[in-house]
PDB file of N, CA and C in Angstrom:
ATOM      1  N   UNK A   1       8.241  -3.764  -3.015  1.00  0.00           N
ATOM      2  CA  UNK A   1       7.671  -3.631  -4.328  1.00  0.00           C
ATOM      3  C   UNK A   1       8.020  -2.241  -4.845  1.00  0.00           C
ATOM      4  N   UNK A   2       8.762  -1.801  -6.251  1.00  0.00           N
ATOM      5  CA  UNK A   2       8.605  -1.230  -6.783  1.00  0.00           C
ATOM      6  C   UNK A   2       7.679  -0.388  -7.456  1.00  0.00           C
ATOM      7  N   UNK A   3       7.283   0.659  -7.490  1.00  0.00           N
ATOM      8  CA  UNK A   3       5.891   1.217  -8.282  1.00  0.00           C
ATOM      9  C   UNK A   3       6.706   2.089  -9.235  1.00  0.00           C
ATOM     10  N   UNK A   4       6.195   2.105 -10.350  1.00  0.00           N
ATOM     11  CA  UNK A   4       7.165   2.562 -11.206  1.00  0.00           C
ATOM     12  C   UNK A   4       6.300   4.394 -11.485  1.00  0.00           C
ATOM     13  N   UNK A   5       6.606   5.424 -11.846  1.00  0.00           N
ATOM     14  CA  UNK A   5       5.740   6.273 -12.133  1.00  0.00           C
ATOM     15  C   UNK A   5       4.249   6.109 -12.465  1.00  0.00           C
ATOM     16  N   UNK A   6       3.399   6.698 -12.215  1.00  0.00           N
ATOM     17  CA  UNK A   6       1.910   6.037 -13.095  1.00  0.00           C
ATOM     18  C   UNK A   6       1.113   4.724 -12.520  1.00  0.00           C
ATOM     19  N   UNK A   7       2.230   4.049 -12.262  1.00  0.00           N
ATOM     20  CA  UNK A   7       1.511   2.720 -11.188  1.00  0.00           C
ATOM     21  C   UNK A   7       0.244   2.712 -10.688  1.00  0.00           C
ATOM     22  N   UNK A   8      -0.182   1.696 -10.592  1.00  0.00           N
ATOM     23  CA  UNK A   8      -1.522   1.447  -9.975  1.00  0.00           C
ATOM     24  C   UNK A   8      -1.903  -0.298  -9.521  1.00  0.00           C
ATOM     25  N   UNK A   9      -2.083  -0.266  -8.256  1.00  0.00           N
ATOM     26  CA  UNK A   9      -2.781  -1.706  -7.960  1.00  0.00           C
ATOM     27  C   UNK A   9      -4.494  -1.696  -8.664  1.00  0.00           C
ATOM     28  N   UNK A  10      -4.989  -2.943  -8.429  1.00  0.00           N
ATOM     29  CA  UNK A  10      -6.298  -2.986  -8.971  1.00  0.00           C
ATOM     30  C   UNK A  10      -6.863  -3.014  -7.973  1.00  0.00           C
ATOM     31  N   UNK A  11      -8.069  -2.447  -7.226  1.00  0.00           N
ATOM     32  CA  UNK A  11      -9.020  -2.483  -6.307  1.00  0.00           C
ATOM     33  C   UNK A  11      -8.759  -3.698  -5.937  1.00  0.00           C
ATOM     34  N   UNK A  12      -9.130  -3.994  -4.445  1.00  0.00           N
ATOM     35  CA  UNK A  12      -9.029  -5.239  -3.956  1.00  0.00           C
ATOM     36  C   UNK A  12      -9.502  -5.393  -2.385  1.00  0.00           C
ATOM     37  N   UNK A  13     -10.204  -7.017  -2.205  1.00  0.00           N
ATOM     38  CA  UNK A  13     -10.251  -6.936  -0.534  1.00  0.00           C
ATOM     39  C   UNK A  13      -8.943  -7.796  -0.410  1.00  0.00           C
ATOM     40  N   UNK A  14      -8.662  -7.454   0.957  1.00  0.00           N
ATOM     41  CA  UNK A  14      -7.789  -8.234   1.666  1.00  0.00           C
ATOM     42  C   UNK A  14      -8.427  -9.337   2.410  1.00  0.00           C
ATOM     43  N   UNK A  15      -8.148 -10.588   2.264  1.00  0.00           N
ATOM     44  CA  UNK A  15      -8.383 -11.930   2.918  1.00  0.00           C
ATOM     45  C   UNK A  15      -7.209 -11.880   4.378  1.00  0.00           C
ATOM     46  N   UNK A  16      -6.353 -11.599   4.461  1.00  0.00           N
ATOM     47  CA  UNK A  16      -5.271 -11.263   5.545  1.00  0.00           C
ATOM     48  C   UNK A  16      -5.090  -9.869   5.973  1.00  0.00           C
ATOM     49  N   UNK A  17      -4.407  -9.735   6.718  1.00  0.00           N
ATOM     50  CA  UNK A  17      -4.210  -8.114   6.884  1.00  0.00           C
ATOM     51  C   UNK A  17      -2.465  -7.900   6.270  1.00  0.00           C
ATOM     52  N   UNK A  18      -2.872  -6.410   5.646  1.00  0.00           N
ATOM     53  CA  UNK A  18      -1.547  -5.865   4.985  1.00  0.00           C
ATOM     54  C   UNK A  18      -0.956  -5.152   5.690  1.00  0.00           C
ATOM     55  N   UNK A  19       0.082  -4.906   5.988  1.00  0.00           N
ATOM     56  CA  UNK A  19       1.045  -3.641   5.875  1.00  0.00           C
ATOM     57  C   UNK A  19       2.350  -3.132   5.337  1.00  0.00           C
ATOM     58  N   UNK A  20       2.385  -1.705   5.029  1.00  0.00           N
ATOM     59  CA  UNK A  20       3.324  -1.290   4.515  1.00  0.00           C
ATOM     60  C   UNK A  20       4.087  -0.120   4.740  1.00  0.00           C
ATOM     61  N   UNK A  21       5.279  -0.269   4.497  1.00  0.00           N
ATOM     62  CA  UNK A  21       5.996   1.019   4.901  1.00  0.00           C
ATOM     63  C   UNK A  21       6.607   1.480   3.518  1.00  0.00           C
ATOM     64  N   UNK A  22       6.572   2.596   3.459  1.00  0.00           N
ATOM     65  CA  UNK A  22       7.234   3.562   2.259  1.00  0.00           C
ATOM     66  C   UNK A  22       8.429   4.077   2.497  1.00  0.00           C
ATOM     67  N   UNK A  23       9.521   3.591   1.216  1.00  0.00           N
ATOM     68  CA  UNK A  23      10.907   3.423   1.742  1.00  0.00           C
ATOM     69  C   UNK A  23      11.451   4.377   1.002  1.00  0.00           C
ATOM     70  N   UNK A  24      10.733   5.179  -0.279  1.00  0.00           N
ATOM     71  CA  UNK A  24      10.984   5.651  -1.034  1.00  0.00           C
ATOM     72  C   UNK A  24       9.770   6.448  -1.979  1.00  0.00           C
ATOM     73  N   UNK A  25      10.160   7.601  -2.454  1.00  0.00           N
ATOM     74  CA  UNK A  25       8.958   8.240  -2.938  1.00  0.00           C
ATOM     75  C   UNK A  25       7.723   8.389  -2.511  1.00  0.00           C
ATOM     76  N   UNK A  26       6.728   8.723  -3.159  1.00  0.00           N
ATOM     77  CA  UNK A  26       5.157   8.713  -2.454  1.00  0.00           C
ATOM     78  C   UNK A  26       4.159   7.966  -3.357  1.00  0.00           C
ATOM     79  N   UNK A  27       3.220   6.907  -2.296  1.00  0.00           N
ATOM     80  CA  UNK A  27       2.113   6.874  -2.870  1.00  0.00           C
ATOM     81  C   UNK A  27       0.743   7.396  -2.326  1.00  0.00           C
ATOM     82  N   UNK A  28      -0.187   7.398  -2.872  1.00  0.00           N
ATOM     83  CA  UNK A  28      -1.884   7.590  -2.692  1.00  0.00           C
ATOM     84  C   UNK A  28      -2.724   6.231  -2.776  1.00  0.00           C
ATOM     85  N   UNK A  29      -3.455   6.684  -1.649  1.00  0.00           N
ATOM     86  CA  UNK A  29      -4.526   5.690  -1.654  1.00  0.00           C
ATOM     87  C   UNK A  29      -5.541   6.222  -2.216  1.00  0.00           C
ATOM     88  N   UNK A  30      -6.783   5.329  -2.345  1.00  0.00           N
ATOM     89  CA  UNK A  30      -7.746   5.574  -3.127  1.00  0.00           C
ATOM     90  C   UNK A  30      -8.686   6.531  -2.224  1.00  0.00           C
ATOM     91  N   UNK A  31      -8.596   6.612  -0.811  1.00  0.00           N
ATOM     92  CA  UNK A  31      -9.285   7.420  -0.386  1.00  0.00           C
ATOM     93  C   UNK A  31      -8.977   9.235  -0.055  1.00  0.00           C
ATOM     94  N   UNK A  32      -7.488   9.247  -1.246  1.00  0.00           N
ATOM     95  CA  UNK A  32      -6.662  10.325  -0.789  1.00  0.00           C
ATOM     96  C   UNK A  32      -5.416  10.632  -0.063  1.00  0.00           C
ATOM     97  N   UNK A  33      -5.345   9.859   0.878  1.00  0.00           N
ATOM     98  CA  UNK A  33      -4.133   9.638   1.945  1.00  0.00           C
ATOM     99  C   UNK A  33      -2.840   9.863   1.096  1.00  0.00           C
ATOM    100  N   UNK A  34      -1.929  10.279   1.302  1.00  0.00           N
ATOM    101  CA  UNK A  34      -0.317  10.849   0.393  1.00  0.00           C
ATOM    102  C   UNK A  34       0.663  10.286   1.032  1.00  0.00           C
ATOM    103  N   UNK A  35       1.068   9.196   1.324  1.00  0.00           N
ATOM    104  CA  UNK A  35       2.413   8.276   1.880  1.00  0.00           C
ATOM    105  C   UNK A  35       3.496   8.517   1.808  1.00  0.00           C
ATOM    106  N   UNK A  36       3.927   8.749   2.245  1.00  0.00           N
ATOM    107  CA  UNK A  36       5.644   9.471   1.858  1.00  0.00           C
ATOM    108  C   UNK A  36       6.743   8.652   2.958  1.00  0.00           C
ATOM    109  N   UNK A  37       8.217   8.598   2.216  1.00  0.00           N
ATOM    110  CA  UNK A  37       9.343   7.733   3.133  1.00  0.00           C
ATOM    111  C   UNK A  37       8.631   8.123   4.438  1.00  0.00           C
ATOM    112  N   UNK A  38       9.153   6.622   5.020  1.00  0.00           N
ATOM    113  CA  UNK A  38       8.636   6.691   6.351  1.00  0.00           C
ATOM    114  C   UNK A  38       7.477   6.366   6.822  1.00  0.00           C
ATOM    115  N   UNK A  39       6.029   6.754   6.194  1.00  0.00           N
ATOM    116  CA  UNK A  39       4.699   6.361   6.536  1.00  0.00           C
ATOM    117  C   UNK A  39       4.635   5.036   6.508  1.00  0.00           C
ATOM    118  N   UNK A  40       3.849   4.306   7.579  1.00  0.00           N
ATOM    119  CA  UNK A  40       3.373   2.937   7.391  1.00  0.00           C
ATOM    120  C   UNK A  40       2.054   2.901   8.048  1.00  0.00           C
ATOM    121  N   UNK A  41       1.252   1.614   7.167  1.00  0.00           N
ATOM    122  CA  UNK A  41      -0.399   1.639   6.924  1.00  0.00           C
ATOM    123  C   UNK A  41      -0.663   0.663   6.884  1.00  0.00           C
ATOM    124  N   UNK A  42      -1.740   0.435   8.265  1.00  0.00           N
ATOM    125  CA  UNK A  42      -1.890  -1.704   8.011  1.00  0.00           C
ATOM    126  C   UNK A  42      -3.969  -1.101   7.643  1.00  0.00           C
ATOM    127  N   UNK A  43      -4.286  -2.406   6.487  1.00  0.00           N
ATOM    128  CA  UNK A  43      -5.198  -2.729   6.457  1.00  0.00           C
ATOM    129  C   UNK A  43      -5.595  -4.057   7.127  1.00  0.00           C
ATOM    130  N   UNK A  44      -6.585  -3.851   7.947  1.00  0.00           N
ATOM    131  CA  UNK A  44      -7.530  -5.369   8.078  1.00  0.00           C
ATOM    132  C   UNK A  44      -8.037  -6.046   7.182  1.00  0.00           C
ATOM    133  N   UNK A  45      -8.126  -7.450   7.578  1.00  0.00           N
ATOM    134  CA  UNK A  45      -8.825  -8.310   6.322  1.00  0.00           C
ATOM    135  C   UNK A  45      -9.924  -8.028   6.358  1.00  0.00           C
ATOM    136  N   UNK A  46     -10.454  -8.032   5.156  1.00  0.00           N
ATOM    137  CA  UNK A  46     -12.131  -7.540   4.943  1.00  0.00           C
ATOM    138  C   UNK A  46     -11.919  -5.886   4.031  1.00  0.00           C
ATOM    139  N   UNK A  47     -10.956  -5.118   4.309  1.00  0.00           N
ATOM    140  CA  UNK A  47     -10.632  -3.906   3.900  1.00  0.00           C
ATOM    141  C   UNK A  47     -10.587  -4.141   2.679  1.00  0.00           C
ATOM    142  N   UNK A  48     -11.065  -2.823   1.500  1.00  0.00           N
ATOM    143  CA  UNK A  48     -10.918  -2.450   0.496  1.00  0.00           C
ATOM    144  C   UNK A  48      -9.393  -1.510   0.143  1.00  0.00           C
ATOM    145  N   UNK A  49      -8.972  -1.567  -1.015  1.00  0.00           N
ATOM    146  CA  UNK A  49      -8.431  -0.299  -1.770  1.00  0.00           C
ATOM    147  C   UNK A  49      -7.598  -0.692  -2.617  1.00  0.00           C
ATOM    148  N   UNK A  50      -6.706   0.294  -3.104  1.00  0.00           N
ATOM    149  CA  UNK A  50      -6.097   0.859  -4.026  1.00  0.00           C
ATOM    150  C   UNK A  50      -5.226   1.521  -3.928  1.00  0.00           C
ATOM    151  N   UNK A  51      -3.621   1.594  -4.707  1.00  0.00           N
ATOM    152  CA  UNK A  51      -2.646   2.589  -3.926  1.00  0.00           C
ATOM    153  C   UNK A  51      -2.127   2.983  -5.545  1.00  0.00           C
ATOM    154  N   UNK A  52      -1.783   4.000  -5.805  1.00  0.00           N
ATOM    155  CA  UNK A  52      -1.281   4.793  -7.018  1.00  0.00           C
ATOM    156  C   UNK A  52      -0.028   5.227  -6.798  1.00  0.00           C
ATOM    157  N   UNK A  53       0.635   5.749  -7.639  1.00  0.00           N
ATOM    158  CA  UNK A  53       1.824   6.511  -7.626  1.00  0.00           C
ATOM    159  C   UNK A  53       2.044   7.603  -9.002  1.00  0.00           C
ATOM    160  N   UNK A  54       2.069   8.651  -8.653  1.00  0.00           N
ATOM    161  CA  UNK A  54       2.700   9.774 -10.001  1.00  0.00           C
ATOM    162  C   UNK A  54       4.021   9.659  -9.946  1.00  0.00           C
ATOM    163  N   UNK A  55       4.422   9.851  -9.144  1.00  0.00           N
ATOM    164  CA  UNK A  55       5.927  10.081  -8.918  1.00  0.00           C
ATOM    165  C   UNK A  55       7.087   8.765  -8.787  1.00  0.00           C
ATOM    166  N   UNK A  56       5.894   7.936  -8.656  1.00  0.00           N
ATOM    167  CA  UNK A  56       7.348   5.898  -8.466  1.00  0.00           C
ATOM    168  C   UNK A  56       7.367   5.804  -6.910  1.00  0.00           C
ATOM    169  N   UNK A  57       7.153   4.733  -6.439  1.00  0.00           N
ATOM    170  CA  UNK A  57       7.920   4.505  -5.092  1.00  0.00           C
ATOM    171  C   UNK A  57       8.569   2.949  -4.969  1.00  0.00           C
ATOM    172  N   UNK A  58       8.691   3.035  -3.987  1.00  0.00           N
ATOM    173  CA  UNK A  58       9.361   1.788  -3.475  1.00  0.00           C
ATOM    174  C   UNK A  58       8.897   1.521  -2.212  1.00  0.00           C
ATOM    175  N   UNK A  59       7.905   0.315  -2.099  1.00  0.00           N
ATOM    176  CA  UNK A  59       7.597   0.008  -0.543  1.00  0.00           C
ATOM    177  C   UNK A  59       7.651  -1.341  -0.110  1.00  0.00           C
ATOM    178  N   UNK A  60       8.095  -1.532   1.070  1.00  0.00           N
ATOM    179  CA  UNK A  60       8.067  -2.730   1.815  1.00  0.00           C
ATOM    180  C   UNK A  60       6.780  -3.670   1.904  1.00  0.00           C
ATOM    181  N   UNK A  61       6.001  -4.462   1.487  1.00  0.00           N
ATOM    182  CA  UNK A  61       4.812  -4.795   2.119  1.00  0.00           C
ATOM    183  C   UNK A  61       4.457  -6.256   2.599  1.00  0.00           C
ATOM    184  N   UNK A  62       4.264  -6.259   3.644  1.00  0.00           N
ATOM    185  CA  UNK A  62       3.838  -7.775   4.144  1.00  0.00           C
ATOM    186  C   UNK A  62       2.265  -8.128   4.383  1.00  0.00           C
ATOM    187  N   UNK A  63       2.060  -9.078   3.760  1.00  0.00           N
ATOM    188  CA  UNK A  63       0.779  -9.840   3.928  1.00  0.00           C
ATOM    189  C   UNK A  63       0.739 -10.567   5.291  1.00  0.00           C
ATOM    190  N   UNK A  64       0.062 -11.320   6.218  1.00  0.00           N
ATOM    191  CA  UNK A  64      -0.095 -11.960   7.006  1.00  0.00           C
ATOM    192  C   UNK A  64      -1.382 -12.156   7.848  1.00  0.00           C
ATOM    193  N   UNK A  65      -1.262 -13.094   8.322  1.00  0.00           N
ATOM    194  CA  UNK A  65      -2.495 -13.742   8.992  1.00  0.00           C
ATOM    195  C   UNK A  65      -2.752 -13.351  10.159  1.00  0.00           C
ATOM    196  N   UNK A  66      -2.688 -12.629  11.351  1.00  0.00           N
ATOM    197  CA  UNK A  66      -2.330 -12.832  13.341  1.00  0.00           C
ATOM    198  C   UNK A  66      -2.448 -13.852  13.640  1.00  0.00           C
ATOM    199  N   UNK A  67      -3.731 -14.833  12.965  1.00  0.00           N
ATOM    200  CA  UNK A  67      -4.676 -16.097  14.094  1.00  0.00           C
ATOM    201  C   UNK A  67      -3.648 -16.793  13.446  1.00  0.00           C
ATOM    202  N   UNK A  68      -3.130 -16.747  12.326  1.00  0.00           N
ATOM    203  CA  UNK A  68      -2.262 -18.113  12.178  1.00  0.00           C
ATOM    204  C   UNK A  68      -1.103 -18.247  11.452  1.00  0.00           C
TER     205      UNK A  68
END
Protein backbone atom coordinates (compact mmCIF):
# COMPACT_ATOMS: atom_id res chain seq x y z
CA UNK A 1 0.00 0.00 0.00
CA UNK A 2 0.97 3.30 -0.91
CA UNK A 3 0.50 6.27 1.66
CA UNK A 4 0.69 9.24 -0.10
CA UNK A 5 2.06 12.42 2.07
CA UNK A 6 -0.60 13.41 4.82
CA UNK A 7 -2.19 9.91 4.72
CA UNK A 8 -4.09 8.49 7.30
CA UNK A 9 -5.97 5.10 8.03
CA UNK A 10 -9.21 5.45 10.13
CA UNK A 11 -9.01 3.98 13.67
CA UNK A 12 -9.79 0.44 13.63
CA UNK A 13 -9.95 -3.15 15.42
CA UNK A 14 -8.47 -5.92 13.76
CA UNK A 15 -10.75 -9.13 13.43
CA UNK A 16 -7.36 -11.07 12.10
CA UNK A 17 -3.96 -10.26 12.89
CA UNK A 18 -1.91 -7.66 10.69
CA UNK A 19 1.44 -7.24 9.67
CA UNK A 20 3.62 -4.96 8.06
CA UNK A 21 6.83 -4.09 6.79
CA UNK A 22 7.97 -0.59 5.61
CA UNK A 23 9.57 -0.66 2.26
CA UNK A 24 9.81 2.88 1.88
CA UNK A 25 9.60 6.17 3.76
CA UNK A 26 8.15 6.49 7.32
CA UNK A 27 5.06 5.98 9.05
CA UNK A 28 3.53 6.70 12.75
CA UNK A 29 1.31 4.99 14.70
CA UNK A 30 -1.19 6.39 16.78
CA UNK A 31 0.61 5.57 19.84
CA UNK A 32 3.82 7.42 18.52
CA UNK A 33 6.01 4.61 17.24
CA UNK A 34 8.12 6.17 13.85
CA UNK A 35 8.51 3.14 11.22
CA UNK A 36 11.04 3.56 8.92
CA UNK A 37 12.41 1.11 5.69
CA UNK A 38 12.88 -1.96 7.20
CA UNK A 39 10.65 -1.90 10.47
CA UNK A 40 7.99 -4.56 10.69
CA UNK A 41 4.86 -4.62 13.21
CA UNK A 42 2.27 -7.39 13.70
CA UNK A 43 -0.95 -6.48 15.49
CA UNK A 44 -3.23 -9.14 17.15
CA UNK A 45 -6.81 -9.47 16.47
CA UNK A 46 -8.70 -7.58 18.98
CA UNK A 47 -5.89 -4.66 18.61
CA UNK A 48 -6.68 -1.08 18.01
CA UNK A 49 -4.97 1.75 15.78
CA UNK A 50 -4.03 3.98 13.33
CA UNK A 51 -0.95 4.63 11.09
CA UNK A 52 -0.20 8.26 9.49
CA UNK A 53 2.34 9.47 7.26
CA UNK A 54 3.92 13.26 6.74
CA UNK A 55 6.37 12.27 4.57
CA UNK A 56 4.44 9.17 2.05
CA UNK A 57 5.41 5.63 2.42
CA UNK A 58 5.07 2.54 0.88
CA UNK A 59 4.33 -0.66 2.90
CA UNK A 60 3.82 -4.25 2.46
CA UNK A 61 0.81 -5.43 4.58
CA UNK A 62 -0.79 -8.76 5.13
CA UNK A 63 -3.95 -9.56 6.88
CA UNK A 64 -4.39 -13.17 8.08
CA UNK A 65 -5.93 -15.58 10.26
CA UNK A 66 -3.10 -18.40 12.19
CA UNK A 67 -6.24 -20.77 13.29
CA UNK A 68 -7.30 -20.79 9.76
Amino acid sequence: MRMEPGAATIPHVHTCREEFLILEGEAIEDDGTVLRRGDWIVYEAGTRHNTRTVTGCLLLGLDWDPAG
